[in-house]
PDB file of N, CA and C in Angstrom:
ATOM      1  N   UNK A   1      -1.159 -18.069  55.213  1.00  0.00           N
ATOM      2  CA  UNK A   1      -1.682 -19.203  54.448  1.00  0.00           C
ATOM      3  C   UNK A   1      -2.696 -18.715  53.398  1.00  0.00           C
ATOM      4  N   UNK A   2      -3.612 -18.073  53.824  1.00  0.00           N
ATOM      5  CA  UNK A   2      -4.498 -17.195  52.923  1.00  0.00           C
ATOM      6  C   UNK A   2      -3.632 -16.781  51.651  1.00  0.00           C
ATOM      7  N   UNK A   3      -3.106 -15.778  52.428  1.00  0.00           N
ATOM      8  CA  UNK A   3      -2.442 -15.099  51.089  1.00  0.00           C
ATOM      9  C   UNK A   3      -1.649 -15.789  49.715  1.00  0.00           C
ATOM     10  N   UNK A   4      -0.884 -16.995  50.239  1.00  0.00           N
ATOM     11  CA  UNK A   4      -0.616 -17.750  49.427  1.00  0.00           C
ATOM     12  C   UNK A   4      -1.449 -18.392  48.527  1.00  0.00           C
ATOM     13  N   UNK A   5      -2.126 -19.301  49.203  1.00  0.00           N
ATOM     14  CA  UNK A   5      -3.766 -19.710  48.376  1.00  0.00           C
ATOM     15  C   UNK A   5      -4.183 -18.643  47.431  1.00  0.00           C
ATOM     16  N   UNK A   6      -3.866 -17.400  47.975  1.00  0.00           N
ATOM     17  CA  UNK A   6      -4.835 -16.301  46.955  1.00  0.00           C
ATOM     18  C   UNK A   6      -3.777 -15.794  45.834  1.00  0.00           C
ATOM     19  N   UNK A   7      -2.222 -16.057  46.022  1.00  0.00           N
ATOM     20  CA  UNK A   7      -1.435 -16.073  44.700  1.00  0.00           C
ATOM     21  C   UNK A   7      -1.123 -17.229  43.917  1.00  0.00           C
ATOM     22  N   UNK A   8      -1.505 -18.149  44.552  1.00  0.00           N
ATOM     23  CA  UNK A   8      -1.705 -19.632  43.854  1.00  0.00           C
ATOM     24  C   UNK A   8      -3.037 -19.453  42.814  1.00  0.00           C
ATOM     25  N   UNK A   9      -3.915 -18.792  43.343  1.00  0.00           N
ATOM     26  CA  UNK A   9      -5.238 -18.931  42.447  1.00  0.00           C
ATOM     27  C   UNK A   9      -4.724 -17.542  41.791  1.00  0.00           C
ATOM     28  N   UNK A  10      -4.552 -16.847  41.765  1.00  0.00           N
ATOM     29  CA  UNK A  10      -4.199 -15.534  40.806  1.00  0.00           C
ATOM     30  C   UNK A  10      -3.067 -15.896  39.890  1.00  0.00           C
ATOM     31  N   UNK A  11      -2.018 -16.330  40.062  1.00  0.00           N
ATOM     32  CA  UNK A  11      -0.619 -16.884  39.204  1.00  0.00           C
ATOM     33  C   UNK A  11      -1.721 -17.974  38.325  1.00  0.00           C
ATOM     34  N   UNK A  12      -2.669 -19.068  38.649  1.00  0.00           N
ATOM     35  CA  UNK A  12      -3.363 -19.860  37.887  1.00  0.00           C
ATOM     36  C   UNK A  12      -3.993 -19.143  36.972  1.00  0.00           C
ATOM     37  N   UNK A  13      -4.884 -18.306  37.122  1.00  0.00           N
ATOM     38  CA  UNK A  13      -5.865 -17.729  36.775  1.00  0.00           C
ATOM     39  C   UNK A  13      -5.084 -16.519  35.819  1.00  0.00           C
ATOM     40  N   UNK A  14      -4.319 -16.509  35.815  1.00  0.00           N
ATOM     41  CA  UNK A  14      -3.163 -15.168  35.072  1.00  0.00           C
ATOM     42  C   UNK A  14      -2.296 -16.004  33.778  1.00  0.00           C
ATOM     43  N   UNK A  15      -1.924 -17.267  34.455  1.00  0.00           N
ATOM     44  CA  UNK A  15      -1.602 -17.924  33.213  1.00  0.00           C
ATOM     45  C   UNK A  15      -2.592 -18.497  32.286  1.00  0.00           C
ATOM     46  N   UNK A  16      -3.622 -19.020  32.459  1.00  0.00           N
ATOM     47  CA  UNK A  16      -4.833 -19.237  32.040  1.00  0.00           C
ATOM     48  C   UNK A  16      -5.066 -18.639  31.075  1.00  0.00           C
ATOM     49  N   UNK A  17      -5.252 -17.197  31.475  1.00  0.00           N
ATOM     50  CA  UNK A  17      -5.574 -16.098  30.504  1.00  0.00           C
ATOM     51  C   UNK A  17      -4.664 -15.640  29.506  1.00  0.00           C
ATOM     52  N   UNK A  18      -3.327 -16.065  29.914  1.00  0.00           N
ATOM     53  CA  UNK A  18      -2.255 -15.997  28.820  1.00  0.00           C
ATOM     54  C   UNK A  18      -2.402 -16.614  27.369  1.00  0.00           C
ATOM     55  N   UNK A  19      -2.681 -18.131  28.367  1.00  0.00           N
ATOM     56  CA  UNK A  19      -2.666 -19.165  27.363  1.00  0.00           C
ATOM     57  C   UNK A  19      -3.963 -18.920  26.483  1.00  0.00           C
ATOM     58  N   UNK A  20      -4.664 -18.628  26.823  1.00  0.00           N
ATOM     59  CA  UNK A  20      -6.375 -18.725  25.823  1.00  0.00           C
ATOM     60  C   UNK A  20      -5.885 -17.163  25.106  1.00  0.00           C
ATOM     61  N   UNK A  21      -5.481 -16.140  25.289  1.00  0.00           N
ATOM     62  CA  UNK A  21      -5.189 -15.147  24.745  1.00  0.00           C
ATOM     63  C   UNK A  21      -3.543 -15.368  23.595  1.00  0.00           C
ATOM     64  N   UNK A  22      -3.037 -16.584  23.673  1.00  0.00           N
ATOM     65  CA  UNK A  22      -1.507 -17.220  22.492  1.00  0.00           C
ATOM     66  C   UNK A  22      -2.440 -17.703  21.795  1.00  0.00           C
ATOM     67  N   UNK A  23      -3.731 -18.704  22.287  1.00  0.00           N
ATOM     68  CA  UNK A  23      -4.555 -19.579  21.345  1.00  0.00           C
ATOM     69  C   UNK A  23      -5.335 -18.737  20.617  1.00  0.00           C
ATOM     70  N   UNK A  24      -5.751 -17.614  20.869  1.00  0.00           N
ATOM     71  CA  UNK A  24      -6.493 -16.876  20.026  1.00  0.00           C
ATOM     72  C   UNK A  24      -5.448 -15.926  18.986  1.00  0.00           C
ATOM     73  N   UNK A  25      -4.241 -15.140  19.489  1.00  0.00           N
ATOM     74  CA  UNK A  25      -3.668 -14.966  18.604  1.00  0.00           C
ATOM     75  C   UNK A  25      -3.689 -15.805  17.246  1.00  0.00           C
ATOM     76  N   UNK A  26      -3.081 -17.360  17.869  1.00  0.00           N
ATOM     77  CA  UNK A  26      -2.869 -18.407  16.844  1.00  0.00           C
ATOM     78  C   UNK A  26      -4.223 -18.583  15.841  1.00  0.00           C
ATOM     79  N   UNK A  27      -4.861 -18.549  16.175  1.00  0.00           N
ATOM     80  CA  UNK A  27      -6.134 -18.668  15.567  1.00  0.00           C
ATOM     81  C   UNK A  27      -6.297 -18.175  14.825  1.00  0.00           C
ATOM     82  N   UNK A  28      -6.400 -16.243  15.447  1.00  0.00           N
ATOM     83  CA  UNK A  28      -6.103 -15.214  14.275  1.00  0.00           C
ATOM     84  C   UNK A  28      -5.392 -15.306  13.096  1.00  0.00           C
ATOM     85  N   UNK A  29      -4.235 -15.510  13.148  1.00  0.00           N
ATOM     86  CA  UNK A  29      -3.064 -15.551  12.365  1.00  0.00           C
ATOM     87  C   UNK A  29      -3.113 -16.489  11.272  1.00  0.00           C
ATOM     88  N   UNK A  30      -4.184 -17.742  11.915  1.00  0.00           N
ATOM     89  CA  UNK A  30      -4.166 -19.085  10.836  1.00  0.00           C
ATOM     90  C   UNK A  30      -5.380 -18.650   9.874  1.00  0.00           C
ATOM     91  N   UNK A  31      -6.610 -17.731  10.540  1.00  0.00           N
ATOM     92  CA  UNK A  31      -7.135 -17.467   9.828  1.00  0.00           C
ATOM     93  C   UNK A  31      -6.949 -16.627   8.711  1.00  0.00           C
ATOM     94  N   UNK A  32      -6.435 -15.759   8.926  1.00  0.00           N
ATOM     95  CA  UNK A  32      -6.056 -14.659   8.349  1.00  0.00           C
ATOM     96  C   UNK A  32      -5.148 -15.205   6.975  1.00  0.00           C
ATOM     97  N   UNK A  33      -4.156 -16.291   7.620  1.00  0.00           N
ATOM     98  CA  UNK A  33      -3.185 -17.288   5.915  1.00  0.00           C
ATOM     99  C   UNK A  33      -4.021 -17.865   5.606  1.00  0.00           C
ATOM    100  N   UNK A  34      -5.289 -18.324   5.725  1.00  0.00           N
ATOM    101  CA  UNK A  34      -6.073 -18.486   5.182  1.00  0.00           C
ATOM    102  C   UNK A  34      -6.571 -18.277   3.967  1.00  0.00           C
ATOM    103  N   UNK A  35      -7.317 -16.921   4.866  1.00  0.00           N
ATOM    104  CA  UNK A  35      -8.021 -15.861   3.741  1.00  0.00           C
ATOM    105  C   UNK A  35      -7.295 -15.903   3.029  1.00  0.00           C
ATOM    106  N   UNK A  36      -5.610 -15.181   3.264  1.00  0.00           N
ATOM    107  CA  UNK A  36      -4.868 -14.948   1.583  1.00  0.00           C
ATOM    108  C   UNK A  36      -4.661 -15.844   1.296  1.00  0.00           C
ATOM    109  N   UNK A  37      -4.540 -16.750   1.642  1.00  0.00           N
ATOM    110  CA  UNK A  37      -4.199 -17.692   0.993  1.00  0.00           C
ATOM    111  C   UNK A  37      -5.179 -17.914  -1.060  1.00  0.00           C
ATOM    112  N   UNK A  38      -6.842 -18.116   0.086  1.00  0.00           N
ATOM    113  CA  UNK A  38      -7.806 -17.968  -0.691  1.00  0.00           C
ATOM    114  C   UNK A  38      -7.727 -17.251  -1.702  1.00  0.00           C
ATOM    115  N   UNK A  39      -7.728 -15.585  -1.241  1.00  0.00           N
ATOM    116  CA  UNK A  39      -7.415 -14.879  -2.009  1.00  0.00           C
ATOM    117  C   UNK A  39      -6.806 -14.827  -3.211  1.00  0.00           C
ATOM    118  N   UNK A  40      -5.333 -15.023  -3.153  1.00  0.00           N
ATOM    119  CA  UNK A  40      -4.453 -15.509  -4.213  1.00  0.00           C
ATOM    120  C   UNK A  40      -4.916 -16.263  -4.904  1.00  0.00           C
ATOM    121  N   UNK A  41      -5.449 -17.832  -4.476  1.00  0.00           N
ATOM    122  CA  UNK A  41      -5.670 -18.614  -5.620  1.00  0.00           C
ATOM    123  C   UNK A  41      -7.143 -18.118  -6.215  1.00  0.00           C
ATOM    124  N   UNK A  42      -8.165 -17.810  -5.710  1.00  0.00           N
ATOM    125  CA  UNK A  42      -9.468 -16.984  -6.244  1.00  0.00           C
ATOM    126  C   UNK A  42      -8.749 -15.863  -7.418  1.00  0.00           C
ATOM    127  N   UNK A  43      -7.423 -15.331  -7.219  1.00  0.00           N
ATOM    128  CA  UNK A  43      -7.238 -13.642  -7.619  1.00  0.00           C
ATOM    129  C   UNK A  43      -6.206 -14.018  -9.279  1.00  0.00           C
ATOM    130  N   UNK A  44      -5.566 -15.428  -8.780  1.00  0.00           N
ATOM    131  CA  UNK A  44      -5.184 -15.608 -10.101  1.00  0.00           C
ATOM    132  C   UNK A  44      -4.870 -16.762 -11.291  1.00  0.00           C
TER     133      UNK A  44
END
């Protein structure tokens, strides 16, 4: 019973960290089209 409980909270705790680590990719990525975005229209 233990052990289960303790891959129930690890499988949680593992996807968790997935998900906040896709959201930060995403983040990255939006920032980043951003910037060039900026860039470009600042550049011409």
């Amino acid at each position: 019973m233990g052990n289960s409980l303790h891959n129930k909270i690890y499988l949680g705790r593992s996807s968790l960290v997935f998900g906040s680590k896709r959201l930060q990719v995403l983040f990255i990525l939006g920032a980043v089209a951003c910037v060039g975005l900026g860039w470009l229209a600042i550049r011409s």
